[in-house]
C-alpha atoms as a PDB file:
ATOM      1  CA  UNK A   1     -12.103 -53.534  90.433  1.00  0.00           C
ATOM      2  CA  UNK A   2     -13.041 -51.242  93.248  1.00  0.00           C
ATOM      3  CA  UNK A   3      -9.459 -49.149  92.274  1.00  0.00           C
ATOM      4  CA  UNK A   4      -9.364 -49.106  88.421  1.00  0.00           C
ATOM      5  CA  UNK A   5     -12.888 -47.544  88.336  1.00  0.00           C
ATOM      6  CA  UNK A   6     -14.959 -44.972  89.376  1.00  0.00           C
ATOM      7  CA  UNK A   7     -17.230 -47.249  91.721  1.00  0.00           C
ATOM      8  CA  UNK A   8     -20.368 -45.725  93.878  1.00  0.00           C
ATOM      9  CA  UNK A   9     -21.567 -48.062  96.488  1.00  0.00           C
ATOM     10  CA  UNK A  10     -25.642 -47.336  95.834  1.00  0.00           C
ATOM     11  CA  UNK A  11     -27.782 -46.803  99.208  1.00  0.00           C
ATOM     12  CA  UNK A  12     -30.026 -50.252 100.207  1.00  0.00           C
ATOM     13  CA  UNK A  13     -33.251 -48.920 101.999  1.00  0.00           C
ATOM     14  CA  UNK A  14     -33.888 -52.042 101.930  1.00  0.00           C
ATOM     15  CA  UNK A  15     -31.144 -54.282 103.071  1.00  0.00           C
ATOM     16  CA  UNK A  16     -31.241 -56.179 100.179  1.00  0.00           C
ATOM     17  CA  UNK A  17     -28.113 -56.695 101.180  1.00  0.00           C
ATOM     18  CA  UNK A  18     -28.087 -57.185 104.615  1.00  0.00           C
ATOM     19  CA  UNK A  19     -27.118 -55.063 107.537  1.00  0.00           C
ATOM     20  CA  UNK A  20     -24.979 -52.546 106.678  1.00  0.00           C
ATOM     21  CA  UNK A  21     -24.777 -53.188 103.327  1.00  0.00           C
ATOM     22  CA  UNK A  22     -23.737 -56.872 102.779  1.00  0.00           C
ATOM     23  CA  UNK A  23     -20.741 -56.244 105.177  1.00  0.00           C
ATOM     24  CA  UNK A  24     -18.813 -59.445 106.798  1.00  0.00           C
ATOM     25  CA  UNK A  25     -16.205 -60.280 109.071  1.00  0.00           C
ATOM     26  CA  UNK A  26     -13.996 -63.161 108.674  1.00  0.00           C
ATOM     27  CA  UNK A  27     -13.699 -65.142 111.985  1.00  0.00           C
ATOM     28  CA  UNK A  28     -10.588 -67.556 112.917  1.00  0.00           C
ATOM     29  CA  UNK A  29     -11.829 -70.726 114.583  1.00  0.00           C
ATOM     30  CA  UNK A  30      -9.441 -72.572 116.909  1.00  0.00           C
ATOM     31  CA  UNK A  31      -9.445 -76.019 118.414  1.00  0.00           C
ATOM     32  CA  UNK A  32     -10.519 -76.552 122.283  1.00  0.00           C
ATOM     33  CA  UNK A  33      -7.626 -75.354 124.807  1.00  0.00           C
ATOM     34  CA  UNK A  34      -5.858 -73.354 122.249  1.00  0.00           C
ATOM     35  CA  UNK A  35      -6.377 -69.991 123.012  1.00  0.00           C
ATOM     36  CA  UNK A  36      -5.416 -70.899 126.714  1.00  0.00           C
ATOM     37  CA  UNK A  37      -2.117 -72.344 125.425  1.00  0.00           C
ATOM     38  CA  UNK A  38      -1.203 -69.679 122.894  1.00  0.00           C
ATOM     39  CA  UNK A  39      -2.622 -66.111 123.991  1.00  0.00           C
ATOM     40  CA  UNK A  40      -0.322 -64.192 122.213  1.00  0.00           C
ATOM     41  CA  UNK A  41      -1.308 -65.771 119.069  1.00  0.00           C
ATOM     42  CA  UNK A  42      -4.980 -65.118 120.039  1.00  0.00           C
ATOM     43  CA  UNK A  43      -4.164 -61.343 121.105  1.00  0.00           C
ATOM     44  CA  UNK A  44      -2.288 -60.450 117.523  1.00  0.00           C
ATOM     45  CA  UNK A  45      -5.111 -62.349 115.826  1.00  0.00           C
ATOM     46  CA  UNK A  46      -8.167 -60.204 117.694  1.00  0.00           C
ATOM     47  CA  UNK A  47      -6.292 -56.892 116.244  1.00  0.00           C
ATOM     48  CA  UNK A  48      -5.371 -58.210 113.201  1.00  0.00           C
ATOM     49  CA  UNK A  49      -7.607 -56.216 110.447  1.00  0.00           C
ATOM     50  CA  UNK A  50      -7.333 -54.969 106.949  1.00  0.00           C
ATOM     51  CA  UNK A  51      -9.803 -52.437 105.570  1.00  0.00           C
ATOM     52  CA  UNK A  52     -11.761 -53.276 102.263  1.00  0.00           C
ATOM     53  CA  UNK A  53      -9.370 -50.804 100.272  1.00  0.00           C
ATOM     54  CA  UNK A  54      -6.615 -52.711 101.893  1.00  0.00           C
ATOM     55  CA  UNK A  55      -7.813 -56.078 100.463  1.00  0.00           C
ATOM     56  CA  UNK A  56      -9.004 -54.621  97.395  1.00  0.00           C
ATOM     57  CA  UNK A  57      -4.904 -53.096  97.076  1.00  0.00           C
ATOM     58  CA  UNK A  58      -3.377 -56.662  98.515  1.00  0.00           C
ATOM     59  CA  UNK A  59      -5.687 -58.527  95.631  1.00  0.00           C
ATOM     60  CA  UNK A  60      -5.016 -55.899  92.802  1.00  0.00           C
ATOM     61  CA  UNK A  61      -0.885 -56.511  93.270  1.00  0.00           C
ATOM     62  CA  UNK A  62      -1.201 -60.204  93.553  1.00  0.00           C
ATOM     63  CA  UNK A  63      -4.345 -61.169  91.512  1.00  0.00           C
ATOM     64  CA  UNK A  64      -4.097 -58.946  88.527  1.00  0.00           C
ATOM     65  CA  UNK A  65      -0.607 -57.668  88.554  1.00  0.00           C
ATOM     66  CA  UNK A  66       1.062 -60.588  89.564  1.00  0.00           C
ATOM     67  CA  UNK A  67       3.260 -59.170  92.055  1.00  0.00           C
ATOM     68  CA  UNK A  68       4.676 -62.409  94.099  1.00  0.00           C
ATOM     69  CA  UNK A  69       2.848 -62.425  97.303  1.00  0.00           C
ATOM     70  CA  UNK A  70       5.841 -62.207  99.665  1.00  0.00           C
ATOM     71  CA  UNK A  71       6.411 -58.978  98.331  1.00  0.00           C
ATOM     72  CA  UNK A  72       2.970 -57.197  98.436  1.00  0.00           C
ATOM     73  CA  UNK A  73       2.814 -58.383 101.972  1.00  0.00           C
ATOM     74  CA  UNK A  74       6.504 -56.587 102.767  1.00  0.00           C
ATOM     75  CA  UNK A  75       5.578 -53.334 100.891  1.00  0.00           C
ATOM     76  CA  UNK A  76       2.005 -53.627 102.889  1.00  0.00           C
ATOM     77  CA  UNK A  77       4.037 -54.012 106.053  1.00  0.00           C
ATOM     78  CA  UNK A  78       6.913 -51.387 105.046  1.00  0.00           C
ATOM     79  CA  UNK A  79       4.138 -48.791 104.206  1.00  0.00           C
ATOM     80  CA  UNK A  80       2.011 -49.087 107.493  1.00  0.00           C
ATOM     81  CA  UNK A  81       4.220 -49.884 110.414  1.00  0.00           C
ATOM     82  CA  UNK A  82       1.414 -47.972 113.173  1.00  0.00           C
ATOM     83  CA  UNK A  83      -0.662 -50.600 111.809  1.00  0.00           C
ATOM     84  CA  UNK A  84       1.821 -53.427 112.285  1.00  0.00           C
ATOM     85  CA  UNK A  85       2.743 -51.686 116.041  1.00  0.00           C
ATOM     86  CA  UNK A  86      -1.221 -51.843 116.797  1.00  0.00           C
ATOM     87  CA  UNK A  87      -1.096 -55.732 115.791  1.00  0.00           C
ATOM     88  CA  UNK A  88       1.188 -56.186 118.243  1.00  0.00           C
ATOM     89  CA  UNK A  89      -0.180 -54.600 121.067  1.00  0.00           C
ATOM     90  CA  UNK A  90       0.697 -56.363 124.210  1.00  0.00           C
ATOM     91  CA  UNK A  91       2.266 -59.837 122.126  1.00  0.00           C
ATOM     92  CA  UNK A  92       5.264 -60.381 123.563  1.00  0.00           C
ATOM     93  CA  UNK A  93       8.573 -62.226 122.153  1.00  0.00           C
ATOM     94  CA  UNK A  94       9.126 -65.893 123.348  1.00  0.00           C
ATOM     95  CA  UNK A  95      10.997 -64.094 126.143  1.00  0.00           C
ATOM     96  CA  UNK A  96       8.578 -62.227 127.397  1.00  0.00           C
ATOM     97  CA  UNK A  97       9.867 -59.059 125.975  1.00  0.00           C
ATOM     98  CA  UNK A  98       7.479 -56.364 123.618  1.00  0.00           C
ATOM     99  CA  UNK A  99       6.932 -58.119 119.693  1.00  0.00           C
ATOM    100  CA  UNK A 100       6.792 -54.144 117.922  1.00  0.00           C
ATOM    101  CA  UNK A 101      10.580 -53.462 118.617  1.00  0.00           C
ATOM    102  CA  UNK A 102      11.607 -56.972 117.360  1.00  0.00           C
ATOM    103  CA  UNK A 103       9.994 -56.187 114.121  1.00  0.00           C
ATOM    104  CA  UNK A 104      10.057 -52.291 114.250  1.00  0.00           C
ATOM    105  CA  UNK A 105      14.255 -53.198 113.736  1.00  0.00           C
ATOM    106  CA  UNK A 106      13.409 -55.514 110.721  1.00  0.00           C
ATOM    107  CA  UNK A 107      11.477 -53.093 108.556  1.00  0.00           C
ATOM    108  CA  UNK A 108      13.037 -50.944 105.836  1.00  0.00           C
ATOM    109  CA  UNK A 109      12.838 -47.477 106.959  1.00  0.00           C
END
C-alpha cells in the first residue's frame, strides 16, 4: 500500500504509537553455543537489513503481483550489490577466503 498511494505518515505527540512512531526490529534468536560455532553466520545476520520501502517493494512483487519469490529476491540482489557487499563484510568462504567476490562473480552485471 505504502507505493500505490500517496501515504503521509501523521506526527504522534503522543506516542500513541510508541517510540518513534510504532517502529520495530525483527530479532533472530539462536540456540546456546551457536553463535560460537557459526560466527560467520552471526556476522552476515547482524548486517543483514532491509529498509521499510525495501519490504514494502519485496511484498508488493510477491504479495500482490505474484512475482515468484526466487525472482524478486535475485532482482533485489541484482539491483543493490553495495548492499549485498556490506552483508558480507568480513564473512568469509568455507576456506577462509572474502564471501563478496564469491558472489560479486555470480550476479548479473
Amino acid at each position: 500500500m505504502n507505493l500505490d498511494l500517496p501515504m503521509r505518515y501523521l506526527e504522534d505527540p503522543e506516542n500513541l504509537f510508541g517510540e518513534n512512531n510504532g517502529e520495530s526490529d525483527v530479532l533472530t534468536l539462536l540456540r546456546s553455543g551457536y553463535a560460537e560455532a557459526n560466527p560467520n553466520v552471526v556476522t552476515f545476520f547482524e548486517q543483514f537489513t532491509f529498509s521499510a520501502e525495501e519490504q514494502s517493494w519485496m511484498i508488493q512483487a510477491y504479495g500482490q503481483e505474484e512475482q515468484d519469490l526466487n525472482d524478486v529476491a535475485e532482482q533485489w540482489i541484482n539491483d543493490h550489490p553495495e548492499r549485498i557487499e556490506a552483508m558480507l563484510a568480513d564473512v568469509t568462504t568455507a576456506d577462509g577466503g572474502p564471501a563478496w567476490p564469491v558472489i560479486e562473480a555470480q550476479l548479473d552485471n
